[in-house]
Protein backbone atom coordinates (compact mmCIF):
# COMPACT_ATOMS: atom_id res chain seq x y z
CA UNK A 1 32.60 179.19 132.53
CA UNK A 2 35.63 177.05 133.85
CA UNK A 3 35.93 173.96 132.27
CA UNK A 4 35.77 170.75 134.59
CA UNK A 5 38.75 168.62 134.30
CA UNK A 6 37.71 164.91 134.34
CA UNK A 7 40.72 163.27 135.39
CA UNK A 8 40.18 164.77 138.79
CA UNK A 9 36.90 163.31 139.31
CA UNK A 10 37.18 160.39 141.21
CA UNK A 11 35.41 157.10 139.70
CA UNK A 12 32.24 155.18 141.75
CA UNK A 13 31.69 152.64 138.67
CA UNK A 14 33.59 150.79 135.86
CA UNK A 15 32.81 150.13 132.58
CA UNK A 16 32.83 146.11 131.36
CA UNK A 17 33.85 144.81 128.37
CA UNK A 18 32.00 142.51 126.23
CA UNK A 19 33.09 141.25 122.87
CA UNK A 20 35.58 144.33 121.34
CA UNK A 21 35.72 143.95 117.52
CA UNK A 22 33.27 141.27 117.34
CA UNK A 23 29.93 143.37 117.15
CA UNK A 24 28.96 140.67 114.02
CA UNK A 25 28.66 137.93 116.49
CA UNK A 26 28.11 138.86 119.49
CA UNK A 27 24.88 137.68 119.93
CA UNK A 28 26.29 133.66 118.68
CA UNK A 29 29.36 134.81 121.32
CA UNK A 30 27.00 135.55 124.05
CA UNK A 31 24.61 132.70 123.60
CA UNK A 32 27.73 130.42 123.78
CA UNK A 33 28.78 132.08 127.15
CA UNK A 34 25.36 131.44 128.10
CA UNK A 35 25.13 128.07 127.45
CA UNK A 36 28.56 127.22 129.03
CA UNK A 37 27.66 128.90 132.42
CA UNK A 38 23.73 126.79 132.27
CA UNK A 39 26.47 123.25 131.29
CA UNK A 40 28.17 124.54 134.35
CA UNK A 41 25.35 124.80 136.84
CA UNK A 42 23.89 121.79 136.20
CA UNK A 43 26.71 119.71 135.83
CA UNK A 44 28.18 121.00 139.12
CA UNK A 45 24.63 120.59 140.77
CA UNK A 46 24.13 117.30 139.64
CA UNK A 47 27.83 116.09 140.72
CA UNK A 48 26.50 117.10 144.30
CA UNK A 49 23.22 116.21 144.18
CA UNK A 50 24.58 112.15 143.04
CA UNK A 51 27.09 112.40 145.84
CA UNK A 52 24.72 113.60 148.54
CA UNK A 53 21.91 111.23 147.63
CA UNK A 54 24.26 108.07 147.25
CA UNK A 55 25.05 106.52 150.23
CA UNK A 56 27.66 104.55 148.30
CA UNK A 57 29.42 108.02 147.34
CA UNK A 58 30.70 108.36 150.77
CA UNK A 59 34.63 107.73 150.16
CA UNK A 60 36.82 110.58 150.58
CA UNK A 61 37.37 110.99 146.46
CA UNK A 62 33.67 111.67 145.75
CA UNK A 63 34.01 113.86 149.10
CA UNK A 64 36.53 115.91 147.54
CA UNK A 65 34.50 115.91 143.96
CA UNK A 66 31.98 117.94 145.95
CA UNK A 67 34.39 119.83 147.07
CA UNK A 68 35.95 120.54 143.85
CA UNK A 69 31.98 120.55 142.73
CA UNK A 70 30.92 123.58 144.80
CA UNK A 71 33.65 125.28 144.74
CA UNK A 72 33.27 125.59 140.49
CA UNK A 73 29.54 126.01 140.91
CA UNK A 74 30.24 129.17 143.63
CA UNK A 75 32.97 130.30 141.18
CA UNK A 76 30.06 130.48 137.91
CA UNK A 77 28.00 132.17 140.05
CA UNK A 78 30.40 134.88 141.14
CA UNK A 79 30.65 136.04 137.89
CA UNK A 80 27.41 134.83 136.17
CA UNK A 81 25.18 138.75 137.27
CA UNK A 82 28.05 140.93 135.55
CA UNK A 83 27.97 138.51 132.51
CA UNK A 84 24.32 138.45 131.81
CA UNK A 85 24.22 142.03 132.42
CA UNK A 86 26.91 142.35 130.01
CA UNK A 87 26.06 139.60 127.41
CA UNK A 88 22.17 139.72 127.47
CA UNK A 89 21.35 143.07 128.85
CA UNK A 90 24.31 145.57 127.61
CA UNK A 91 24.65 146.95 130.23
CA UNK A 92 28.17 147.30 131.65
CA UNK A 93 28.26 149.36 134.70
CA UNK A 94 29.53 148.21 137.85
CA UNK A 95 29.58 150.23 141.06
CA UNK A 96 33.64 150.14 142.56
CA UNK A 97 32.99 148.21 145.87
CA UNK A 98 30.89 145.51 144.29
CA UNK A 99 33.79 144.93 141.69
CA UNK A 100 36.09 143.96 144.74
CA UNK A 101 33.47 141.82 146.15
CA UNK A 102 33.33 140.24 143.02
CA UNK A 103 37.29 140.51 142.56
CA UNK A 104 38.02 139.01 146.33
CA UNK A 105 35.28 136.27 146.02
CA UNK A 106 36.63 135.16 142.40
CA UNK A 107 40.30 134.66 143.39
CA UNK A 108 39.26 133.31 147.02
CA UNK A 109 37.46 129.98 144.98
CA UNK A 110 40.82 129.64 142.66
CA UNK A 111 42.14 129.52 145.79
CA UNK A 112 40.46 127.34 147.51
CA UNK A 113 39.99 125.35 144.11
CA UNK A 114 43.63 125.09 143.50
CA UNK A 115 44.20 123.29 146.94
CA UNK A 116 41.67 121.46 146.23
CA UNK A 117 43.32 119.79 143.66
CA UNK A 118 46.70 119.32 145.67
CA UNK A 119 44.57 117.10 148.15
CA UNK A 120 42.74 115.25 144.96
CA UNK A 121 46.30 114.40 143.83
CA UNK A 122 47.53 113.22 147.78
CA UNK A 123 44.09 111.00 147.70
CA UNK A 124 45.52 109.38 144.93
CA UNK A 125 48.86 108.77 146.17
CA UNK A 126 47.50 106.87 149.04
CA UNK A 127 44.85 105.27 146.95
CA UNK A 128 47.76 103.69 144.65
CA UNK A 129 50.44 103.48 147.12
CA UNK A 130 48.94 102.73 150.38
CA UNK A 131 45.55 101.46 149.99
CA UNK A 132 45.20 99.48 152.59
CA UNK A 133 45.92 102.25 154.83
CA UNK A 134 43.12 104.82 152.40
CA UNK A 135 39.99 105.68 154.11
CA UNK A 136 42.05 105.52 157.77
CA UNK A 137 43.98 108.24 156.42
CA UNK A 138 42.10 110.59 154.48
CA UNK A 139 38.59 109.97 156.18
CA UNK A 140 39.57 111.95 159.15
CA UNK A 141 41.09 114.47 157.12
CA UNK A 142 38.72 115.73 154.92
CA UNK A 143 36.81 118.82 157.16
CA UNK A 144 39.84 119.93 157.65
CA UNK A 145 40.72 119.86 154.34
CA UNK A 146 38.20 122.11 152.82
CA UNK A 147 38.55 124.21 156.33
CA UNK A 148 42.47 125.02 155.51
CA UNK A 149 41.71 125.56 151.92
CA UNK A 150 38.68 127.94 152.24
CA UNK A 151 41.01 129.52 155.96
CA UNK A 152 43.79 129.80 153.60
CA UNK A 153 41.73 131.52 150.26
CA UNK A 154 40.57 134.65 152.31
CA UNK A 155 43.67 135.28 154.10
CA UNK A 156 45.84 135.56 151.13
CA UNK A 157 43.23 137.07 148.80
CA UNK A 158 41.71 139.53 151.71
CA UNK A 159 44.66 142.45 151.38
CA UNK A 160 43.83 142.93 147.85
CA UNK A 161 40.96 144.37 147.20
CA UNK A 162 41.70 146.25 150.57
CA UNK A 163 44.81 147.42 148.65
CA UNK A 164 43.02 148.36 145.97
CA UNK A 165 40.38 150.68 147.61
CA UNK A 166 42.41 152.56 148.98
CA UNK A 167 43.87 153.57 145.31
CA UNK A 168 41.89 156.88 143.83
CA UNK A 169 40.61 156.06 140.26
CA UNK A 170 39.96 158.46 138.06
CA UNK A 171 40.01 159.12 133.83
CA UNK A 172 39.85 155.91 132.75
CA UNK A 173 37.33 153.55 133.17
CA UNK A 174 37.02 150.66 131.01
CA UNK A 175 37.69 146.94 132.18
CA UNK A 176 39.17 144.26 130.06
CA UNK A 177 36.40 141.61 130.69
CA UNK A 178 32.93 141.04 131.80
CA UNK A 179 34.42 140.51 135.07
CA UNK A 180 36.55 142.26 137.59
CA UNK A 181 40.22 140.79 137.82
CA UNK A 182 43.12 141.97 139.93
CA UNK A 183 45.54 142.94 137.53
CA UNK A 184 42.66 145.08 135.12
CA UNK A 185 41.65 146.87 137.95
CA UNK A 186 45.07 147.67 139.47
CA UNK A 187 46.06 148.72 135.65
CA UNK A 188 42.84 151.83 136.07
CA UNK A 189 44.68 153.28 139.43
CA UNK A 190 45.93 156.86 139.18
CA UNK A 191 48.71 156.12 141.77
CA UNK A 192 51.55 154.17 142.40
CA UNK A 193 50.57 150.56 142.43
CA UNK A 194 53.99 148.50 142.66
CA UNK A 195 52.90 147.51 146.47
CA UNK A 196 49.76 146.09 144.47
CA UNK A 197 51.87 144.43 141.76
CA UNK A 198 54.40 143.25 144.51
CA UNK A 199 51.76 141.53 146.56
CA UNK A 200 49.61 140.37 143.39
CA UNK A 201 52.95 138.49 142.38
CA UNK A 202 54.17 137.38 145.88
CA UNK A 203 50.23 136.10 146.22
CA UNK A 204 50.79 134.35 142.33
CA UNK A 205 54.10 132.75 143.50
CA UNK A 206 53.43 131.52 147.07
CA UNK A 207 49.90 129.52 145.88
CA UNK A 208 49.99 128.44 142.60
CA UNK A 209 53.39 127.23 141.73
CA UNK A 210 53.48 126.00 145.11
CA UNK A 211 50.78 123.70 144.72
CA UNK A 212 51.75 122.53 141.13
CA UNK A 213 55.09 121.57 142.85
CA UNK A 214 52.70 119.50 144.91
CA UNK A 215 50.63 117.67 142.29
CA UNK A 216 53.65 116.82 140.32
CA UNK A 217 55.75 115.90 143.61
CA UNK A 218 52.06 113.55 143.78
CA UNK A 219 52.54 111.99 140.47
CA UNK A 220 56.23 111.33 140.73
CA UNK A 221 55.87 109.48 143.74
CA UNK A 222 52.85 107.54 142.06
CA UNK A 223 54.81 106.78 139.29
CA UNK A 224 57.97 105.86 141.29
CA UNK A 225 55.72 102.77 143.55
CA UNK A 226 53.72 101.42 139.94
CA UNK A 227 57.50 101.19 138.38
CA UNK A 228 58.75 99.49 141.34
CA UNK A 229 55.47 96.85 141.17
CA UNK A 230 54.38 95.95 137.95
CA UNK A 231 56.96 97.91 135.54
CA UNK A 232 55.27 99.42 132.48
CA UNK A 233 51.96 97.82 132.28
CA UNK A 234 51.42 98.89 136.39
CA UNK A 235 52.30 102.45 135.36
CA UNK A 236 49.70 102.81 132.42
CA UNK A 237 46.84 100.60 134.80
CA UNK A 238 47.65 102.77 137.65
CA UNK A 239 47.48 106.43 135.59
CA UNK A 240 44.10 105.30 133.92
CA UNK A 241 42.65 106.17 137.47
CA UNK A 242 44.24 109.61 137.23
CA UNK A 243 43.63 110.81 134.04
CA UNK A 244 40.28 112.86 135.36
CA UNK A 245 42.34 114.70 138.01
CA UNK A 246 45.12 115.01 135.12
CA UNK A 247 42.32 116.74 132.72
CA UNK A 248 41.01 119.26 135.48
CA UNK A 249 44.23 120.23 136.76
CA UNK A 250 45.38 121.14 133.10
CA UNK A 251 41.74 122.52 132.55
CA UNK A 252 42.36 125.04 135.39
CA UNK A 253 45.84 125.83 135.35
CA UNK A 254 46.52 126.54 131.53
CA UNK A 255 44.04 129.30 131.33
CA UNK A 256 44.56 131.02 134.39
CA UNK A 257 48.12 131.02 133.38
CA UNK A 258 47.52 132.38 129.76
CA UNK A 259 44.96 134.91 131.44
CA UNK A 260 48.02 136.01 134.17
CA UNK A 261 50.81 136.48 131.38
CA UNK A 262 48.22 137.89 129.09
CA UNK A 263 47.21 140.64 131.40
CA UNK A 264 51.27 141.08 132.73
CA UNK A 265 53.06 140.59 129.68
CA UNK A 266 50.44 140.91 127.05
CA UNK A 267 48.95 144.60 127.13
CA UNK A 268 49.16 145.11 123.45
CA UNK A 269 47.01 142.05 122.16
CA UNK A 270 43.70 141.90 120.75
CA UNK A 271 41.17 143.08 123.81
CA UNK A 272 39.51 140.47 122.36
CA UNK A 273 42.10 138.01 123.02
CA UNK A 274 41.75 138.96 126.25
CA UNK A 275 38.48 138.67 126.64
CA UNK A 276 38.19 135.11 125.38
CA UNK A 277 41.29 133.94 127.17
CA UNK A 278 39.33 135.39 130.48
CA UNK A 279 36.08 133.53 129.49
CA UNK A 280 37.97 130.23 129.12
CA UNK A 281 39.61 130.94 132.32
CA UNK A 282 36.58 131.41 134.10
CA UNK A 283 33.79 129.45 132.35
CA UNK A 284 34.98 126.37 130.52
CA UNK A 285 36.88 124.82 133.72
CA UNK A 286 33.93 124.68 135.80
CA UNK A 287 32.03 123.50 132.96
CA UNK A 288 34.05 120.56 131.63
CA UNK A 289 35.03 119.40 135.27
CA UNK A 290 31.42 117.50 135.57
CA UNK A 291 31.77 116.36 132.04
CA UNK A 292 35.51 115.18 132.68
CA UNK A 293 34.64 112.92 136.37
CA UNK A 294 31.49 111.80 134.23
CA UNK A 295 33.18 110.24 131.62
CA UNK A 296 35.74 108.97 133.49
CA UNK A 297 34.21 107.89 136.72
CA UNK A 298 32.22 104.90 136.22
CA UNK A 299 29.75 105.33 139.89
CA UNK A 300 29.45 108.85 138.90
CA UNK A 301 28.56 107.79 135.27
CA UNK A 302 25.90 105.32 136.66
CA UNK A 303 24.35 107.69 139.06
CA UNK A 304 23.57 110.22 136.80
CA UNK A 305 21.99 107.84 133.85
CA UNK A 306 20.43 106.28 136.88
CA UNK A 307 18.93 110.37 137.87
CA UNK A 308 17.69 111.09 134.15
CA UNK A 309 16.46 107.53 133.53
CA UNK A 310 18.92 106.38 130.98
CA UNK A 311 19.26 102.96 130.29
């Protein structure tokens, strides 16, 4: 009887990955991951919730929190039913065109959520350096806003998962996360895929850097009009209203860098490594964003003591 060679059968599912080497605490691990993505939820659903019901909420900051808002909330819940499966259920099978769903609607919201955050850093440039002139400018602006940003998210994420089906798979099967991420699943091609690296790293370099350049062009500016108004003391008053934007943008930016190099330059670390640096990537930004604009943001601070009847 002939022998059936596997590495010509062509895959329909992958396998994905839940805590490699840590079978002693994986249930502690998962119930962690569970409780991060429930913090998420809420706090994202309360965020909009307060802004929508608080007629006082109507500037266009809090209108770009709920931006920001659904945009994390949408991003916990594209990967929340692999990571239950995963995490509570063990079971780790995912059919090939519902990973690139999952894999297009993923890096669509970091799109969209990393120009998000160039526009929360532009709102406050005018807010510190041309007041006066704030809700005339940025009123009218912000549908279009979160049009361009969600216009520009599909067009530059669209071609990859396109890319990517059209790439046999065969042999190996096995994910590096409880997710499906561009680079993992270009890495279980059997094919050339430098036209999928090429455009995964012209995509990388033409968003992300990009709108850092932005945010820190922002700042600069900011930092440039308090020195030129009230020296030292204006710089440190003025920044005190930034610091929330300041936390989320590092929040979202470290680990989806560390998660990028990881997976590009990184292919002989821990899985595990890998795994958590994916989880923090994914999870604790969308998580800690409510808890950050909470803290910091006295009306938003209010409302919600005011919504669970603290005094």
């Amino acid at each position: 009887m002939a022998s059936v060679n596997m590495s010509n059968i062509h895959l329909t599912s992958f396998l994905l990955m839940a805590f490699p080497g840590a079978d002693a605490v994986k249930n502690y691990i998962s119930l962690a991951a569970c409780l991060v993505y429930l913090l998420s939820i809420m706090g994202n659903g309360s965020i909009l919730l307060i802004i929508r019901m608080d007629n006082h909420l109507r500037e266009p900051m809090y209108l770009l929190l709920s931006m920001l808002a659904t945009t994390d909330l949408s991003l916990s819940l594209s990967t929340l039913p692999t990571s239950v499966s995963v995490y509570c259920f063990d079971y780790r099978r995912i059919h090939i065109y519902a990973c690139f769903t999952q894999l297009f609607c993923m890096q669509t919201l970091c799109s969209i959520e990393s120009a998000i955050l160039v526009a929360m850093a532009f709102d406050r440039y005018v807010a510190i350096c041309i007041p006066l002139r704030y809700n005339s400018i940025l009123q009218p602006l912000m549908s279009k806003i979160g049009l361009v940003a969600v216009i520009r998210g599909v067009l530059i994420v669209l071609p990859a998962p396109l890319l990517l089906n059209r790439l046999p798979y065969c042999g190996n099967d096995a994910l590096s996360h409880a997710f499906c991420f561009h680079p993992d699943v270009m890495r279980l091609a059997s094919a050339d895929t430098s036209i999928n690296s090429k455009y995964g790293l012209v995509v990388a370099l033409s968003t992300f850097p990009l709108d850092s350049f932005f945010i820190l062009l922002s700042y600069v500016m900011i930092l440039k009009t308090l020195q030129g108004r009230a020296g030292k003391s204006g710089i440190l008053k003025g920044l005190n209203t930034c610091v929330s934007h300041i936390c989320v943008v590092l929040l979202f930016y470290i680990p989806m860098m560390a998660l990028t190099l990881g997976h590009r330059y990184g292919q002989h670390d821990s899985p595990l490594l890998l795994v958590m640096m994916g989880g923090s990537f994914l999870v604790i930004p969308p998580a800690l964003n409510p808890v950050v604009y909470s803290m910091k943001t006295t009306q938003i601070r209010r409302a919600i003591f005011k919504m669970y009847g603290a005094k």
